[in-house]
C-alpha atoms as a PDB file:
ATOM      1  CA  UNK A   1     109.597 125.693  74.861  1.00  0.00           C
ATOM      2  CA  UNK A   2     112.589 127.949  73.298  1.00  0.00           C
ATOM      3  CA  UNK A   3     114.452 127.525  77.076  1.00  0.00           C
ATOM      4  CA  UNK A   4     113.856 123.322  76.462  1.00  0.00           C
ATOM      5  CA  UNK A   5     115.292 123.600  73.153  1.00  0.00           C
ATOM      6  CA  UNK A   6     118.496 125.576  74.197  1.00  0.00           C
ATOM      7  CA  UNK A   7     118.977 123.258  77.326  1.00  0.00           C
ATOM      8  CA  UNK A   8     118.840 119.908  74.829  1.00  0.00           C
ATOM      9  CA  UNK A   9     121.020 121.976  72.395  1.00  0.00           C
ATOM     10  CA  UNK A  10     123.723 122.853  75.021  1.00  0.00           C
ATOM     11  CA  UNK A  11     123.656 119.390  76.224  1.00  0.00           C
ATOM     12  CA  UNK A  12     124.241 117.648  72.943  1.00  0.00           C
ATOM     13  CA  UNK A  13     127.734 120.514  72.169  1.00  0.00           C
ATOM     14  CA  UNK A  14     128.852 119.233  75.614  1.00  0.00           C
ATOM     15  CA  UNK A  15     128.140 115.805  74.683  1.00  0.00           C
ATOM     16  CA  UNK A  16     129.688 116.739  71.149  1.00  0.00           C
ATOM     17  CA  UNK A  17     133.130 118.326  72.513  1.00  0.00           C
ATOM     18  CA  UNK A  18     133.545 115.166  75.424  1.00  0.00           C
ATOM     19  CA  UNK A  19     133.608 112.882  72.519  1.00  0.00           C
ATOM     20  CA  UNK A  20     135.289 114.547  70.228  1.00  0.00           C
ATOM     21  CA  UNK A  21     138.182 115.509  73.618  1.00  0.00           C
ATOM     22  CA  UNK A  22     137.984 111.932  74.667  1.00  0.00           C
ATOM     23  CA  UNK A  23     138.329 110.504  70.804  1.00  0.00           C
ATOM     24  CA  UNK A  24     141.452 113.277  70.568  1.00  0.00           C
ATOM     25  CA  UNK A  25     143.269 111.805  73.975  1.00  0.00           C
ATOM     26  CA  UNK A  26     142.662 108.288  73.406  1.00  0.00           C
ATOM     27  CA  UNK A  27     144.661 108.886  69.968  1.00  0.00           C
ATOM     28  CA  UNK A  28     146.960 110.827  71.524  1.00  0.00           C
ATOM     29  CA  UNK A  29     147.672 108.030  74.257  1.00  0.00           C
ATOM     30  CA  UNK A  30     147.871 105.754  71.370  1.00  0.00           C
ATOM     31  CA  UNK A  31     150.346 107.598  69.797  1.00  0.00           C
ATOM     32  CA  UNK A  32     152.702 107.935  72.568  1.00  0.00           C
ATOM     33  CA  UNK A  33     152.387 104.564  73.405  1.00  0.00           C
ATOM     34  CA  UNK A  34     153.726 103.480  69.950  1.00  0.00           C
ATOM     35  CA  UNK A  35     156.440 105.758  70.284  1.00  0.00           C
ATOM     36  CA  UNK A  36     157.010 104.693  73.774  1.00  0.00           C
ATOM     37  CA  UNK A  37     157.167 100.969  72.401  1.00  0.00           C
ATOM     38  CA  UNK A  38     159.476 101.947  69.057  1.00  0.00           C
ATOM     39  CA  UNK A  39     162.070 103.434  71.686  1.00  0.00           C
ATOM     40  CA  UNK A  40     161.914 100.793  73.862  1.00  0.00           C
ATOM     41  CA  UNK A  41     162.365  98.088  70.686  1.00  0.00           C
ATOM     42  CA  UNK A  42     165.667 100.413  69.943  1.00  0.00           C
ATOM     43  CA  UNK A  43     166.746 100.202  73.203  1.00  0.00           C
ATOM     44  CA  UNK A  44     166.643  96.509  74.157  1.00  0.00           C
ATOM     45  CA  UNK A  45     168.316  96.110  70.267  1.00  0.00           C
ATOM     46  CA  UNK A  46     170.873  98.427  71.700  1.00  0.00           C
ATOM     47  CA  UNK A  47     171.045  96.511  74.654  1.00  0.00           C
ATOM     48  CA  UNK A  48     171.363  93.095  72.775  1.00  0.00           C
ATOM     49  CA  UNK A  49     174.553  93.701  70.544  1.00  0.00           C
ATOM     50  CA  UNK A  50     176.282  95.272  73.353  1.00  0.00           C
ATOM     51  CA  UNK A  51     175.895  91.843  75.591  1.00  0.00           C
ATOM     52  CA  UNK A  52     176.594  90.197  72.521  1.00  0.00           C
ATOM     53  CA  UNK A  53     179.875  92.066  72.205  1.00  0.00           C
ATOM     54  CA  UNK A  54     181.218  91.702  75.641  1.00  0.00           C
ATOM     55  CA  UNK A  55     180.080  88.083  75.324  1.00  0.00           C
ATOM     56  CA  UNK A  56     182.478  87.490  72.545  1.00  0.00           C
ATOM     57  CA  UNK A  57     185.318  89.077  74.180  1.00  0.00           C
ATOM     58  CA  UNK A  58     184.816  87.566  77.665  1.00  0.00           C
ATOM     59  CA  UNK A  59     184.655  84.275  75.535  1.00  0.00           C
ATOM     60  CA  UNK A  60     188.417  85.462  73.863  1.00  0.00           C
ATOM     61  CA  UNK A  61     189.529  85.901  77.034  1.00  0.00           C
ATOM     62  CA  UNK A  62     189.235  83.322  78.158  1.00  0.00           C
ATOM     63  CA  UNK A  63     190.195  80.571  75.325  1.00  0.00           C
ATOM     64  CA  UNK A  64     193.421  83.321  75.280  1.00  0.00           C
ATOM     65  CA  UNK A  65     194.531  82.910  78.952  1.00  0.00           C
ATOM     66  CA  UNK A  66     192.528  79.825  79.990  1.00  0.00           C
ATOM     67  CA  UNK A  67     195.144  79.189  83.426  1.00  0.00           C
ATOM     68  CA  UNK A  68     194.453  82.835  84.551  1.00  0.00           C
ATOM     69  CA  UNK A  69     190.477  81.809  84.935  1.00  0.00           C
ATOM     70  CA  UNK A  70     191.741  78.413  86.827  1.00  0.00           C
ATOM     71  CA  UNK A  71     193.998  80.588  89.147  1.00  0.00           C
ATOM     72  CA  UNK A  72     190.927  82.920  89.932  1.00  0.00           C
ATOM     73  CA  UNK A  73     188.511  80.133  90.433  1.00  0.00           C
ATOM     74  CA  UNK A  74     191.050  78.349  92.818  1.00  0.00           C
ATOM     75  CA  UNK A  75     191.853  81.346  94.874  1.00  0.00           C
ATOM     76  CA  UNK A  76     187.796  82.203  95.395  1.00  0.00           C
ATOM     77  CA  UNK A  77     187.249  78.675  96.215  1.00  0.00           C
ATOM     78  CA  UNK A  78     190.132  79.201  98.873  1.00  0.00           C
ATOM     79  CA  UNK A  79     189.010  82.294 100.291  1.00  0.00           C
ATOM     80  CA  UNK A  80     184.963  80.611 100.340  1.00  0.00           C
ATOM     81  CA  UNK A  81     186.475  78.081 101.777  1.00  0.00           C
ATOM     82  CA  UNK A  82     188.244  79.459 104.543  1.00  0.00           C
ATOM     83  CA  UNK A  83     184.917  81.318 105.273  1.00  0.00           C
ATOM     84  CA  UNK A  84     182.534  78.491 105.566  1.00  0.00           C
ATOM     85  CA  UNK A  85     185.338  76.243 107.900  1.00  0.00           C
ATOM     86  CA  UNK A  86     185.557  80.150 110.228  1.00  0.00           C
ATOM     87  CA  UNK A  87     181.588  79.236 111.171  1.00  0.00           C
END
């Protein structure tokens, strides 16, 4: 009876230390996760102003020297040009 007793003991402090392990790594997980997400957040924020930067200036650049973007857009319309007519 003592040896039934120590087997259902043992197998509850196994049962006892999974949970408790598995309770421990799922808060674990959780907590990376949130810090994954929190970098990831500063990142694309990061990410967002810069575009919005270069954006801007592209947009300056253009207004500034509007007959240098009609020059470039003629010339690659020649050159695409002068590769579709080669087929």
């Amino acid at each position: 009876m003592a040896a039934s007793t120590n087997k259902s003991k043992t197998k509850q402090d196994i049962e006892d230390t999974i949970y408790d392990t598995t309770e421990a790594l799922q808060e674990r997980a959780e907590q990376t996760y949130d810090a994954l997400l929190d970098r990831l957040r500063y990142e694309r924020d990061g990410l967002e102003r810069e575009l919005k930067h270069e954006y801007r200036n592209a947009r300056r650049y253009v207004r500034a020297h509007p007959e240098q973007g009609l020059g470039l857009a003629f010339a690659a319309g020649l050159v695409i040009g002068a590769l579709i007519t080669r087929k």
